[in-house]
PDB file of N, CA and C in Angstrom:
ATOM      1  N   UNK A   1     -22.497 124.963  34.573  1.00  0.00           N
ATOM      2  CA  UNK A   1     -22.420 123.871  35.510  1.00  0.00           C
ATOM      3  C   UNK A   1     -20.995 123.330  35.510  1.00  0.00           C
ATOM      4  N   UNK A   2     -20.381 123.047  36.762  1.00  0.00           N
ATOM      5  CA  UNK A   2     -19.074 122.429  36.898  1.00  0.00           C
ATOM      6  C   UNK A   2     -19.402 120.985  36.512  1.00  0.00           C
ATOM      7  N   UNK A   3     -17.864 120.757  35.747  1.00  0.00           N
ATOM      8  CA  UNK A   3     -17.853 118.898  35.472  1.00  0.00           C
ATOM      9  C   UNK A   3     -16.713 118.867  36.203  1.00  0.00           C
ATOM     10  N   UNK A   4     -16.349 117.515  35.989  1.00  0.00           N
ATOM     11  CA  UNK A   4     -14.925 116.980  36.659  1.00  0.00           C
ATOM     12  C   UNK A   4     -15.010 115.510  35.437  1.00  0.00           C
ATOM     13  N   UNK A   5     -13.829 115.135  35.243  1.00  0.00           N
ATOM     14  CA  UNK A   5     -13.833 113.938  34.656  1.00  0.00           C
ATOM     15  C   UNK A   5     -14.016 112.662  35.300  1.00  0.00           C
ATOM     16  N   UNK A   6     -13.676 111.547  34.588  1.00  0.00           N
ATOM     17  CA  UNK A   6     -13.354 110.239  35.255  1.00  0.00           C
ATOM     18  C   UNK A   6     -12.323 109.965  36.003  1.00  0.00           C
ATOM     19  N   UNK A   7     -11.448 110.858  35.312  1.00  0.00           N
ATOM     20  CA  UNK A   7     -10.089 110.256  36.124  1.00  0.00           C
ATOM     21  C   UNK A   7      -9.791 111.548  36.744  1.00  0.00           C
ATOM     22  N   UNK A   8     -10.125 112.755  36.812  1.00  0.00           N
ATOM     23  CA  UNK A   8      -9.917 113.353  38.284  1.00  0.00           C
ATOM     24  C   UNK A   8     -10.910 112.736  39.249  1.00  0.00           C
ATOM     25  N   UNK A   9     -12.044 112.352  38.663  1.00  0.00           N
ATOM     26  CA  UNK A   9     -13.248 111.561  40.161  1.00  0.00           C
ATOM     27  C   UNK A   9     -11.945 110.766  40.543  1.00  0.00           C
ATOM     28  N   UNK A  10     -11.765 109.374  40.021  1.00  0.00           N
ATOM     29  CA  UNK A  10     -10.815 108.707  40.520  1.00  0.00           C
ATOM     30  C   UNK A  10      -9.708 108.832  41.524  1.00  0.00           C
ATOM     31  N   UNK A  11      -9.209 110.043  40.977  1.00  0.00           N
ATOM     32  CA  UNK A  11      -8.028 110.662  41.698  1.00  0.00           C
ATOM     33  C   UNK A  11      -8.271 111.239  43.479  1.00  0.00           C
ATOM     34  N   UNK A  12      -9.732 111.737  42.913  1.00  0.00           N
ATOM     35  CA  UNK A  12     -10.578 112.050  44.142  1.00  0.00           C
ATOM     36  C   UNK A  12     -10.786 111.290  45.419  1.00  0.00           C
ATOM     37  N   UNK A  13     -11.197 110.377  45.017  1.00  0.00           N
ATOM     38  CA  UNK A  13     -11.358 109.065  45.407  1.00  0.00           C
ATOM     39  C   UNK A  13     -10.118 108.631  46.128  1.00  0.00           C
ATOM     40  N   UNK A  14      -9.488 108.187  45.324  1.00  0.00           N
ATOM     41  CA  UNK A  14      -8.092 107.625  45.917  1.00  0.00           C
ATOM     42  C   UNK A  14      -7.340 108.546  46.718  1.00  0.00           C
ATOM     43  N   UNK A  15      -7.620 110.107  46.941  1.00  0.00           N
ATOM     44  CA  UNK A  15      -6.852 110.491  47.939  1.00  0.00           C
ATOM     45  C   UNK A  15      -7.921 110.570  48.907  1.00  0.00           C
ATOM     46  N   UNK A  16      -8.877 110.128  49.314  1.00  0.00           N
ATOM     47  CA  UNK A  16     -10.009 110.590  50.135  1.00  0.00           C
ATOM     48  C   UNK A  16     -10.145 111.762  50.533  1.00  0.00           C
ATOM     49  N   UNK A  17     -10.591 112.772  49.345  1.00  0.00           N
ATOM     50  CA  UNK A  17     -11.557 113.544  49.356  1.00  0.00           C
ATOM     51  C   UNK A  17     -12.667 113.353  49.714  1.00  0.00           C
ATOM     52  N   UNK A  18     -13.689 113.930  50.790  1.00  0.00           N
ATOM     53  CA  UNK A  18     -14.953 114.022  51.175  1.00  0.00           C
ATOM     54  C   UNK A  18     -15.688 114.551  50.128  1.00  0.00           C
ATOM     55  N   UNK A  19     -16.590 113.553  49.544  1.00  0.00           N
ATOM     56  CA  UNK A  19     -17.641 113.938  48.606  1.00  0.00           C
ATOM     57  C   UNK A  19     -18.695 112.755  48.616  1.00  0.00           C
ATOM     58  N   UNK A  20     -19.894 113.230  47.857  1.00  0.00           N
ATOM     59  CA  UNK A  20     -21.138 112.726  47.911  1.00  0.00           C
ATOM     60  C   UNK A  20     -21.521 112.233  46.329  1.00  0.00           C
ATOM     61  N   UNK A  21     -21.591 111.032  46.115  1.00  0.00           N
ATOM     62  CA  UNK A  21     -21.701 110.240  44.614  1.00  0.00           C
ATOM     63  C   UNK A  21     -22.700 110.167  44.366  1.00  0.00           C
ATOM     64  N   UNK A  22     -23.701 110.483  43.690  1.00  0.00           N
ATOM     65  CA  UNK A  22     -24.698 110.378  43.313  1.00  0.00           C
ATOM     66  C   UNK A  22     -25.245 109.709  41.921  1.00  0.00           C
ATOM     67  N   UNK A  23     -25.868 108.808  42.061  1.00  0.00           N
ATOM     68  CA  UNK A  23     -26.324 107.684  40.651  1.00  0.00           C
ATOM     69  C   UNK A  23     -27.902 108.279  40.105  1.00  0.00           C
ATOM     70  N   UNK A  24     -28.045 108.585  39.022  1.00  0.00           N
ATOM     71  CA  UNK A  24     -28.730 109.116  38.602  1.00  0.00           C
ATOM     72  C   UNK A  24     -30.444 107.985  37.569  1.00  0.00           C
ATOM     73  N   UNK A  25     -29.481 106.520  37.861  1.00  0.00           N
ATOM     74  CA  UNK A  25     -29.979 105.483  36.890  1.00  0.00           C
ATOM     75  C   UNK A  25     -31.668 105.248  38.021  1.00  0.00           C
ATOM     76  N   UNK A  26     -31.957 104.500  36.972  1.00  0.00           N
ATOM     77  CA  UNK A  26     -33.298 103.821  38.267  1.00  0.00           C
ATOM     78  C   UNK A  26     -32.626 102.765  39.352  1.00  0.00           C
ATOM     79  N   UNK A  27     -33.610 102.225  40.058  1.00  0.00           N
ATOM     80  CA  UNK A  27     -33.097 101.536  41.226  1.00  0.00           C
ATOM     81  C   UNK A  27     -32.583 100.218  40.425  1.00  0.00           C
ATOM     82  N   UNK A  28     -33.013  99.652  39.620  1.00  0.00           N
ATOM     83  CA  UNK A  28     -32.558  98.156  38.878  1.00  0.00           C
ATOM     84  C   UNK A  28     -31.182  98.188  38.264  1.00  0.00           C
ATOM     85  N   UNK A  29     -31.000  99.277  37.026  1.00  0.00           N
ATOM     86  CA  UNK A  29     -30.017  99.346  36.662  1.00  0.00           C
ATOM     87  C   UNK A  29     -28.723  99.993  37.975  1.00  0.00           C
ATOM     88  N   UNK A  30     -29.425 100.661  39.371  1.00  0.00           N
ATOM     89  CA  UNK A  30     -28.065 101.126  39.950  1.00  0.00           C
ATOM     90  C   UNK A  30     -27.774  99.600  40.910  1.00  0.00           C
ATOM     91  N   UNK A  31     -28.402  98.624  41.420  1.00  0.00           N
ATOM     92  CA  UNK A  31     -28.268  97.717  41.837  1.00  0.00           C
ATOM     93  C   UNK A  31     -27.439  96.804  40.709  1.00  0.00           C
ATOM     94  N   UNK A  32     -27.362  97.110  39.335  1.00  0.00           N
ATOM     95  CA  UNK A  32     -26.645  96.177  38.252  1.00  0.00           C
ATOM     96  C   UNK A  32     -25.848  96.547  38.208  1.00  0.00           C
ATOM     97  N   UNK A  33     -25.121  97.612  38.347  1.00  0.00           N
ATOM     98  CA  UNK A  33     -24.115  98.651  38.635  1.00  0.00           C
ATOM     99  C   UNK A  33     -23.885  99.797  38.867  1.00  0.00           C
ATOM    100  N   UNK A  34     -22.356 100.257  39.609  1.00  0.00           N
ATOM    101  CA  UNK A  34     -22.489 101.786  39.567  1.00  0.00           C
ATOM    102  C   UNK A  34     -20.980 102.161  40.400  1.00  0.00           C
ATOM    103  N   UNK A  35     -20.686 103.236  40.764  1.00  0.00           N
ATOM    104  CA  UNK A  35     -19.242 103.575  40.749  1.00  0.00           C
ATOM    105  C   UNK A  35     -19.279 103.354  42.486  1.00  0.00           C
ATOM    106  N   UNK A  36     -18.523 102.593  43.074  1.00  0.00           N
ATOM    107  CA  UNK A  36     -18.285 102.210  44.504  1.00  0.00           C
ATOM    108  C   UNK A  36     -18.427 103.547  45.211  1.00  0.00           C
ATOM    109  N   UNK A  37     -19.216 103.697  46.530  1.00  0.00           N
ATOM    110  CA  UNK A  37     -19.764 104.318  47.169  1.00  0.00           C
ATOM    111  C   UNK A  37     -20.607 105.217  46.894  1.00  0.00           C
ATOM    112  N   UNK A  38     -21.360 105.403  45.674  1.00  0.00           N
ATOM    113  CA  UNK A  38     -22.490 106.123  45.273  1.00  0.00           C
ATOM    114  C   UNK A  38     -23.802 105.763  45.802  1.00  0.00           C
ATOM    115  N   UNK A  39     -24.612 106.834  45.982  1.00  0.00           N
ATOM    116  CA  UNK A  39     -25.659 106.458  46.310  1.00  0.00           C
ATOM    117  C   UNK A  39     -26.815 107.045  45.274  1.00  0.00           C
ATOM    118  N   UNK A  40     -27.973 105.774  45.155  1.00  0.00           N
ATOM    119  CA  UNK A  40     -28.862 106.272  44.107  1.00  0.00           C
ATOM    120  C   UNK A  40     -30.053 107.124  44.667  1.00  0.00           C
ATOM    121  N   UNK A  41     -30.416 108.184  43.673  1.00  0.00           N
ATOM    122  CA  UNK A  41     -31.293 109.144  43.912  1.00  0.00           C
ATOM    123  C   UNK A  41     -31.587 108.899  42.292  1.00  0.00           C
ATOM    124  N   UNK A  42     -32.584 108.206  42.110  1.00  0.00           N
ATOM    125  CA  UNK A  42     -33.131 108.704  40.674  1.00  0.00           C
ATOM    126  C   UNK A  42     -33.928 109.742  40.356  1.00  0.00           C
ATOM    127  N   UNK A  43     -33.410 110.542  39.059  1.00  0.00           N
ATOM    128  CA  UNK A  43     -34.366 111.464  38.617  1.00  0.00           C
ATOM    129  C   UNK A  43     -35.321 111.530  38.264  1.00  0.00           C
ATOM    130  N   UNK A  44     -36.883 111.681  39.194  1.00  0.00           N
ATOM    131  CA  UNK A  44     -37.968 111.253  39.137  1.00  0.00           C
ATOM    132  C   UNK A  44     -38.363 112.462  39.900  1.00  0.00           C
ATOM    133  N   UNK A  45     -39.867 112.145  39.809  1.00  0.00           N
ATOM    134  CA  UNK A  45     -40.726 113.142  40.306  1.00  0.00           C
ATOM    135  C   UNK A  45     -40.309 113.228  42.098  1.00  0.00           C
ATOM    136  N   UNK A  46     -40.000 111.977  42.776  1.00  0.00           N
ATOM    137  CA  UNK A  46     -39.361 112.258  44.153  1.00  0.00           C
ATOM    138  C   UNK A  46     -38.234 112.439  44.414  1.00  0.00           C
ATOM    139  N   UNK A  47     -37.314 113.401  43.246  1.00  0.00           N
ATOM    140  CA  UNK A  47     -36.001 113.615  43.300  1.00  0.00           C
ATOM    141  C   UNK A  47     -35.565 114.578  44.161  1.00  0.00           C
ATOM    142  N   UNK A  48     -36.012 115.606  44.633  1.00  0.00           N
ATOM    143  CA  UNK A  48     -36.107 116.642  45.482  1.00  0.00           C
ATOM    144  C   UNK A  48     -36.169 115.987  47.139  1.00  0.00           C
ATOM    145  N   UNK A  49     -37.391 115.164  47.322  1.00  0.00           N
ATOM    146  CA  UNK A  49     -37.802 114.514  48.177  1.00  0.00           C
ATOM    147  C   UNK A  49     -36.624 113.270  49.028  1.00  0.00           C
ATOM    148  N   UNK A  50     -35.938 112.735  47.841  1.00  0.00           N
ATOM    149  CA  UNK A  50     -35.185 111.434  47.832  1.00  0.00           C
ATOM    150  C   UNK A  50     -33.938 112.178  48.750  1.00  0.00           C
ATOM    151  N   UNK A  51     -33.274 113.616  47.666  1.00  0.00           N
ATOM    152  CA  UNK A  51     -32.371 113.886  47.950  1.00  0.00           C
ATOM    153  C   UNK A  51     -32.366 114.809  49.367  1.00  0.00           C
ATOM    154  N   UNK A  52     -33.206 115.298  49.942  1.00  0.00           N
ATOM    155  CA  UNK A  52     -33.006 116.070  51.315  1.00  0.00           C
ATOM    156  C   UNK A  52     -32.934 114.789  52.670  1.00  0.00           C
ATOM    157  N   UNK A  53     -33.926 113.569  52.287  1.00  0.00           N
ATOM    158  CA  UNK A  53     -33.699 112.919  52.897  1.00  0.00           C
ATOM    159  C   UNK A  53     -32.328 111.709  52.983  1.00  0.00           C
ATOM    160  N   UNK A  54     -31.607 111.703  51.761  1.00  0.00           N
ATOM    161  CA  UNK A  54     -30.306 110.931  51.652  1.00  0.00           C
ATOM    162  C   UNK A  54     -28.926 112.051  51.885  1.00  0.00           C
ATOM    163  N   UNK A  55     -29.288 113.447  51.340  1.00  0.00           N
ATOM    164  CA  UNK A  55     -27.875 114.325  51.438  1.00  0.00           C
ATOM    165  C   UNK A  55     -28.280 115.047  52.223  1.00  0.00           C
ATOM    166  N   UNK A  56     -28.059 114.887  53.781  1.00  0.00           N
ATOM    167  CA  UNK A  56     -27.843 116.010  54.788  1.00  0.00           C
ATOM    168  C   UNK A  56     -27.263 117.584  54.983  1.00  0.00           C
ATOM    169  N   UNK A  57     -25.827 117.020  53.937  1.00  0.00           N
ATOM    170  CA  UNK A  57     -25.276 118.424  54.337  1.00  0.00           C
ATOM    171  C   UNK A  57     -25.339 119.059  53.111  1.00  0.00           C
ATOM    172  N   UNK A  58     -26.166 120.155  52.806  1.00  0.00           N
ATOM    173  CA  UNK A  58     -26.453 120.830  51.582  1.00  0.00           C
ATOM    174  C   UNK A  58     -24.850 121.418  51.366  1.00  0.00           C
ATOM    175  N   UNK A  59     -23.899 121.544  51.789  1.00  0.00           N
ATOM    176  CA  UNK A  59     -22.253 121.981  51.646  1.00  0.00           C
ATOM    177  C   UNK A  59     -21.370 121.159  51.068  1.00  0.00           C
ATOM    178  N   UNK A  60     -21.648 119.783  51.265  1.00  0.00           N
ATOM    179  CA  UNK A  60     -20.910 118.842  50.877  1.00  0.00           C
ATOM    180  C   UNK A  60     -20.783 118.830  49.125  1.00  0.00           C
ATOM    181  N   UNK A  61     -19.840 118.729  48.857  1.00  0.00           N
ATOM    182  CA  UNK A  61     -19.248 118.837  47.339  1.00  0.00           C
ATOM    183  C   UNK A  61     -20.159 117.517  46.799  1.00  0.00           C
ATOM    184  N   UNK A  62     -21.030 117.512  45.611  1.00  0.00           N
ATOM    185  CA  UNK A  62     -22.056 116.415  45.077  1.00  0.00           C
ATOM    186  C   UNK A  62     -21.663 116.026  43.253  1.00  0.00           C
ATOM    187  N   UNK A  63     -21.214 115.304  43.039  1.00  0.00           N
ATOM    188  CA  UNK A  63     -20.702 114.367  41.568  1.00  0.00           C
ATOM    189  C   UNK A  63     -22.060 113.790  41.505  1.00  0.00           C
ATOM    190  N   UNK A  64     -22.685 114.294  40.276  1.00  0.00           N
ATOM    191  CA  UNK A  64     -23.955 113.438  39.909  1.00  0.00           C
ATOM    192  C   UNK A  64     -23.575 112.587  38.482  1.00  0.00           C
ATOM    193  N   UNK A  65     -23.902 111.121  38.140  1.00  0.00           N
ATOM    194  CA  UNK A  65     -23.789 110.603  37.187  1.00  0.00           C
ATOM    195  C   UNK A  65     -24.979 109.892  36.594  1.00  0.00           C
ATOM    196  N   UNK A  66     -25.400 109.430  35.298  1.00  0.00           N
ATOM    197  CA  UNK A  66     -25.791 108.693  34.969  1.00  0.00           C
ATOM    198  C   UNK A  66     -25.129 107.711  34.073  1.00  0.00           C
ATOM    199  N   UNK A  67     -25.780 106.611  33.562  1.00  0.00           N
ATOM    200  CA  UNK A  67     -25.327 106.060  32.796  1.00  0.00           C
ATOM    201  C   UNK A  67     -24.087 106.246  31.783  1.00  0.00           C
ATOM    202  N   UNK A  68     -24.675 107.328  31.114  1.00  0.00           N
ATOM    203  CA  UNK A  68     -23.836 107.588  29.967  1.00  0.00           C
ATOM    204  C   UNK A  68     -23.534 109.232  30.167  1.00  0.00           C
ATOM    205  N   UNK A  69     -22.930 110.132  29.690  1.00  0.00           N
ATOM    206  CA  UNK A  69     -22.779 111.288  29.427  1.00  0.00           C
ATOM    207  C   UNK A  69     -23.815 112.252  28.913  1.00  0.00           C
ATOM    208  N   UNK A  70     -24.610 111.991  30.304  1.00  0.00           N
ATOM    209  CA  UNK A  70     -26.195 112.481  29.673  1.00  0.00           C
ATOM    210  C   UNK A  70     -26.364 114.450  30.451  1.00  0.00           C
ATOM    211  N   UNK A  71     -25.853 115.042  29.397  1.00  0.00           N
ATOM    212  CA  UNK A  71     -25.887 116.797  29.886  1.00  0.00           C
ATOM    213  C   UNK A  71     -27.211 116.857  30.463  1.00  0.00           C
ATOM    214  N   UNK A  72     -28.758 116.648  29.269  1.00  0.00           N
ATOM    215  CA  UNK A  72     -29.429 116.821  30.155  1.00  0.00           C
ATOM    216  C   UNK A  72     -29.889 116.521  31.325  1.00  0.00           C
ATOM    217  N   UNK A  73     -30.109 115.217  31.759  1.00  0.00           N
ATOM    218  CA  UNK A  73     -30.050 114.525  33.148  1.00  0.00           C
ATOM    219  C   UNK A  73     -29.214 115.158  33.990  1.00  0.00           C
ATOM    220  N   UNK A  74     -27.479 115.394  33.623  1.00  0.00           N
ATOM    221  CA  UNK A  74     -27.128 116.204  34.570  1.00  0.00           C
ATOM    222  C   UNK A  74     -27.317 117.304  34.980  1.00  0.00           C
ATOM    223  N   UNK A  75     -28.067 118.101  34.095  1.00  0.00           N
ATOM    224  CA  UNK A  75     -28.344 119.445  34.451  1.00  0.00           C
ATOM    225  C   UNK A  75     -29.866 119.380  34.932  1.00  0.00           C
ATOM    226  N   UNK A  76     -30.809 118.667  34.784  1.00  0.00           N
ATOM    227  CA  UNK A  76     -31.795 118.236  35.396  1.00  0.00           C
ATOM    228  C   UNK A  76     -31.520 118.132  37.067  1.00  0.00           C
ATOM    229  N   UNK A  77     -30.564 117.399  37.053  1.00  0.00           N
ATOM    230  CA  UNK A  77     -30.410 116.826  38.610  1.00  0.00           C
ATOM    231  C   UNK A  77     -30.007 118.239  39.338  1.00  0.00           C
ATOM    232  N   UNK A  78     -28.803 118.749  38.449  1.00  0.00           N
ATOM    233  CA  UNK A  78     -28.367 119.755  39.254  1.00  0.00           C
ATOM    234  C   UNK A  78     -29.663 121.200  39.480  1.00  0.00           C
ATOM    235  N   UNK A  79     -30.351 121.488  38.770  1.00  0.00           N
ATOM    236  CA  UNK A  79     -31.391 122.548  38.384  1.00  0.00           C
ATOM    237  C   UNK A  79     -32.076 122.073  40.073  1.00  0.00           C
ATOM    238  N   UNK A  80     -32.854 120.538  40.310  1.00  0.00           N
ATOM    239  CA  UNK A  80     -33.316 119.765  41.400  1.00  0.00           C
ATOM    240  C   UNK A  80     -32.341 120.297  42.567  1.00  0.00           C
ATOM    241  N   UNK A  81     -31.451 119.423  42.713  1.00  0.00           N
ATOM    242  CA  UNK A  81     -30.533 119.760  43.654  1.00  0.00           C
ATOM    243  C   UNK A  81     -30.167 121.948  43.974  1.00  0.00           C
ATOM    244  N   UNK A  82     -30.040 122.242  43.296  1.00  0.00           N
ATOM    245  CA  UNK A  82     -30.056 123.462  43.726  1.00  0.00           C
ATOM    246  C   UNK A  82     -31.299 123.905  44.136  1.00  0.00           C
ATOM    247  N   UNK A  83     -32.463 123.583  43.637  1.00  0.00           N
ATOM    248  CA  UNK A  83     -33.272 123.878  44.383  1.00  0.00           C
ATOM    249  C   UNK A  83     -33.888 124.128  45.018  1.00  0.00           C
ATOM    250  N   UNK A  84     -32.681 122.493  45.883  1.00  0.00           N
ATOM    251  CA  UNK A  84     -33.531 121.984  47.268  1.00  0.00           C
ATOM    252  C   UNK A  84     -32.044 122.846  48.286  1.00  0.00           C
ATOM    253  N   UNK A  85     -31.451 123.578  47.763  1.00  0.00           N
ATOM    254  CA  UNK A  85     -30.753 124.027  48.711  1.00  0.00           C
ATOM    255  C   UNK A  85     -29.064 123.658  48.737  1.00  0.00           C
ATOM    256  N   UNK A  86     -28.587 122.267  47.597  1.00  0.00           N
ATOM    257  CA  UNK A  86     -27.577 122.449  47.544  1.00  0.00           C
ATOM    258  C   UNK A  86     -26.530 123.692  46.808  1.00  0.00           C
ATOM    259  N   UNK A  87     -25.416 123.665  47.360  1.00  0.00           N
ATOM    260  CA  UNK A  87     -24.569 124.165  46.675  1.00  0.00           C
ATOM    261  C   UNK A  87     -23.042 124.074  45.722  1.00  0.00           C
ATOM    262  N   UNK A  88     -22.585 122.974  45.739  1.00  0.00           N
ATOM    263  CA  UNK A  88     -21.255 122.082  45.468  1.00  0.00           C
ATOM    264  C   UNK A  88     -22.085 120.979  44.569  1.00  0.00           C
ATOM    265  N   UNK A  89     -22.440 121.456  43.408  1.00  0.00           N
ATOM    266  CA  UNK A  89     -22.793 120.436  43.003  1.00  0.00           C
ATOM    267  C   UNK A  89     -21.824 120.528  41.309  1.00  0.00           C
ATOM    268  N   UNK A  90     -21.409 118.933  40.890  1.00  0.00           N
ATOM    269  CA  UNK A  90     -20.599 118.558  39.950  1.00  0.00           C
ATOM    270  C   UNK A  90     -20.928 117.723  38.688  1.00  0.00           C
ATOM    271  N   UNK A  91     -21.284 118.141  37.542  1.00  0.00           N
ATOM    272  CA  UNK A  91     -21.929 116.585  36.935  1.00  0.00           C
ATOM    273  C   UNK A  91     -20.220 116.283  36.340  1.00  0.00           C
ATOM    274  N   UNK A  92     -20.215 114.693  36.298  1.00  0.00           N
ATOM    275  CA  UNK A  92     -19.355 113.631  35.732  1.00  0.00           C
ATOM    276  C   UNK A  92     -19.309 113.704  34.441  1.00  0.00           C
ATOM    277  N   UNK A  93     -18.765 114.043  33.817  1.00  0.00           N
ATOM    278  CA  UNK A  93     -18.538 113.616  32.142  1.00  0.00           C
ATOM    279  C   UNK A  93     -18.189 112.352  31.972  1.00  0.00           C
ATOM    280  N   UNK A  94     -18.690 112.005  30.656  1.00  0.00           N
ATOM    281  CA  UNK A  94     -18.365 110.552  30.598  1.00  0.00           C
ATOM    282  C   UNK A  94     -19.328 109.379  31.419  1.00  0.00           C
ATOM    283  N   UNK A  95     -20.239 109.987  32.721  1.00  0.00           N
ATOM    284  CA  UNK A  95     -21.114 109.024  33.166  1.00  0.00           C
ATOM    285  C   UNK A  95     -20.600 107.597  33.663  1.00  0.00           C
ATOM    286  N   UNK A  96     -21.881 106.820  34.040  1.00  0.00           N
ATOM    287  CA  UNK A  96     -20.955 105.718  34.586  1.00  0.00           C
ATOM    288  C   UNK A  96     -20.355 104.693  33.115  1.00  0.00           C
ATOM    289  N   UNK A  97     -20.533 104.662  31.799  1.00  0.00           N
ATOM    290  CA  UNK A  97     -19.776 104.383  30.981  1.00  0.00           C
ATOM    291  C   UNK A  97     -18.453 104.807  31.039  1.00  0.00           C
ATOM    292  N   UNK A  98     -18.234 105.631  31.147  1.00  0.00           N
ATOM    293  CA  UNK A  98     -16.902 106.695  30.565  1.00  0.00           C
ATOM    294  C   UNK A  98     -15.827 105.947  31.823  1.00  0.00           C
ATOM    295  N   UNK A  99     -16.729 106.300  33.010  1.00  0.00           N
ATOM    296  CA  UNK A  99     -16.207 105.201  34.218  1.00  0.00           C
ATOM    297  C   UNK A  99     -15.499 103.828  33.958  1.00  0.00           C
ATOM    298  N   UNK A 100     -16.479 103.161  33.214  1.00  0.00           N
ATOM    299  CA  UNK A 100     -15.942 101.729  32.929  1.00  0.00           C
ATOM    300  C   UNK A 100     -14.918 101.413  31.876  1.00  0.00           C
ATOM    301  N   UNK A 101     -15.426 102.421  31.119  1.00  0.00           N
ATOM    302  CA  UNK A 101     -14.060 102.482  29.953  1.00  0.00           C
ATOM    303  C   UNK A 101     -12.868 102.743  30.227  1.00  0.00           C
ATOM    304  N   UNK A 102     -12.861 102.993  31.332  1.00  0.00           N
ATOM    305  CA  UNK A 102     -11.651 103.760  31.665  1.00  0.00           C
ATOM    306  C   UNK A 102     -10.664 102.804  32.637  1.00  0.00           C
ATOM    307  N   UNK A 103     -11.635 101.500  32.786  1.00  0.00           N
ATOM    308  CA  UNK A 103     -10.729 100.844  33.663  1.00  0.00           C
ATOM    309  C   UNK A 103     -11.132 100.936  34.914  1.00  0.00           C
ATOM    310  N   UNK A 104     -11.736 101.951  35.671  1.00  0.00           N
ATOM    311  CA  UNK A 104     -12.244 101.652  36.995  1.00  0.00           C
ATOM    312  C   UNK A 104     -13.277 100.247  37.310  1.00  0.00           C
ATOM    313  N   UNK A 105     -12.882 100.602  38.783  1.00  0.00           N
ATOM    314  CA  UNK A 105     -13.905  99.376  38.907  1.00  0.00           C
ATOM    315  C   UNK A 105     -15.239  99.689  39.595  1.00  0.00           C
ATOM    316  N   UNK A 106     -16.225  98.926  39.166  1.00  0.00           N
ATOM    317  CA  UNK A 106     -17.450  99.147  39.747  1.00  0.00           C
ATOM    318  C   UNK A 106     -18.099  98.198  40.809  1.00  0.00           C
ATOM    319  N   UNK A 107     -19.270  98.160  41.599  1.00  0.00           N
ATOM    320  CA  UNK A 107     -20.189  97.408  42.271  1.00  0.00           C
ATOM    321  C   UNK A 107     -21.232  97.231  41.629  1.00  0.00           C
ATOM    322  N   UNK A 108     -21.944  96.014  42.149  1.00  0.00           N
ATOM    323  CA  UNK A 108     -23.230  95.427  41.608  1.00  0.00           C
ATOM    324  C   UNK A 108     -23.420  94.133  41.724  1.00  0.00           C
ATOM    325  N   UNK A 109     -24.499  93.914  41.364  1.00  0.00           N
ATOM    326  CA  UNK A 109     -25.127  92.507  41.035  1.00  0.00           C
ATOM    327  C   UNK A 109     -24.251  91.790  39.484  1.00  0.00           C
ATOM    328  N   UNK A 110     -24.139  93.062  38.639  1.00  0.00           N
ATOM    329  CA  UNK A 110     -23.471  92.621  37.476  1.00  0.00           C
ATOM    330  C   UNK A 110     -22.366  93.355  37.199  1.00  0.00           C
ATOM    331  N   UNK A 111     -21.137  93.465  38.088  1.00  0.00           N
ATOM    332  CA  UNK A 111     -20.415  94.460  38.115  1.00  0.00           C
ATOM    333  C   UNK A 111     -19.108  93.536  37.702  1.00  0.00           C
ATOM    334  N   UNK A 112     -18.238  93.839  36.256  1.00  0.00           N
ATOM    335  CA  UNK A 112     -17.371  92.890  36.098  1.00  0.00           C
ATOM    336  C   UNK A 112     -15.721  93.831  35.892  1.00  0.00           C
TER     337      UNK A 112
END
């Protein structure tokens, strides 16, 4: 499985690269936070379901994160996601922690 770090995501980001962020947390904790323009798809039994109806273009390059630097979750998501037909898919090292440690900034309800 491809990773990318925090600070190439970042880098990503800041040159606007076209890509698709994906939050891996439940809906509470991604509303408490999460990396600006991600969208949540939690890994749940309607993860397959969640994601054909939120990611249109099965081509589009996909950064999946959770919380923390969680391999299995990421390879969970990605195992899902290929599944359903993607192909560009990336897990985050470091997660959305590694994110915050690092100085980026986040969104949320509790986003400091």
């Amino acid at each position: 499985m491809e990773t990318l770090s925090v600070t190439d995501l970042k880098t990503k980001l800041d040159s606007g690269e076209t890509l698709m962020l994906v939050d891996l947390q439940d809906a509470a904790n991604f509303e408490h936070r999460h990396i600006p323009g991600a969208v949540n798809i939690p890994l749940d039994d309607k993860c397959a379901e969640t994601c054909t109806a939120v990611l249109k273009d099965k081509d589009a390059t996909i950064i999946v994160y959770g919380e923390f630097d969680e391999l299995g979750k990421g390879s969970q998501a990605t195992d899902v996601l290929s599944a359903a037909g993607y192909t560009k898919l990336i897990r985050l090292t470091g997660g959305l922690m590694g994110w915050m440690e690092a100085g980026y900034a986040v969104e949320g309800g509790k986003a400091s």
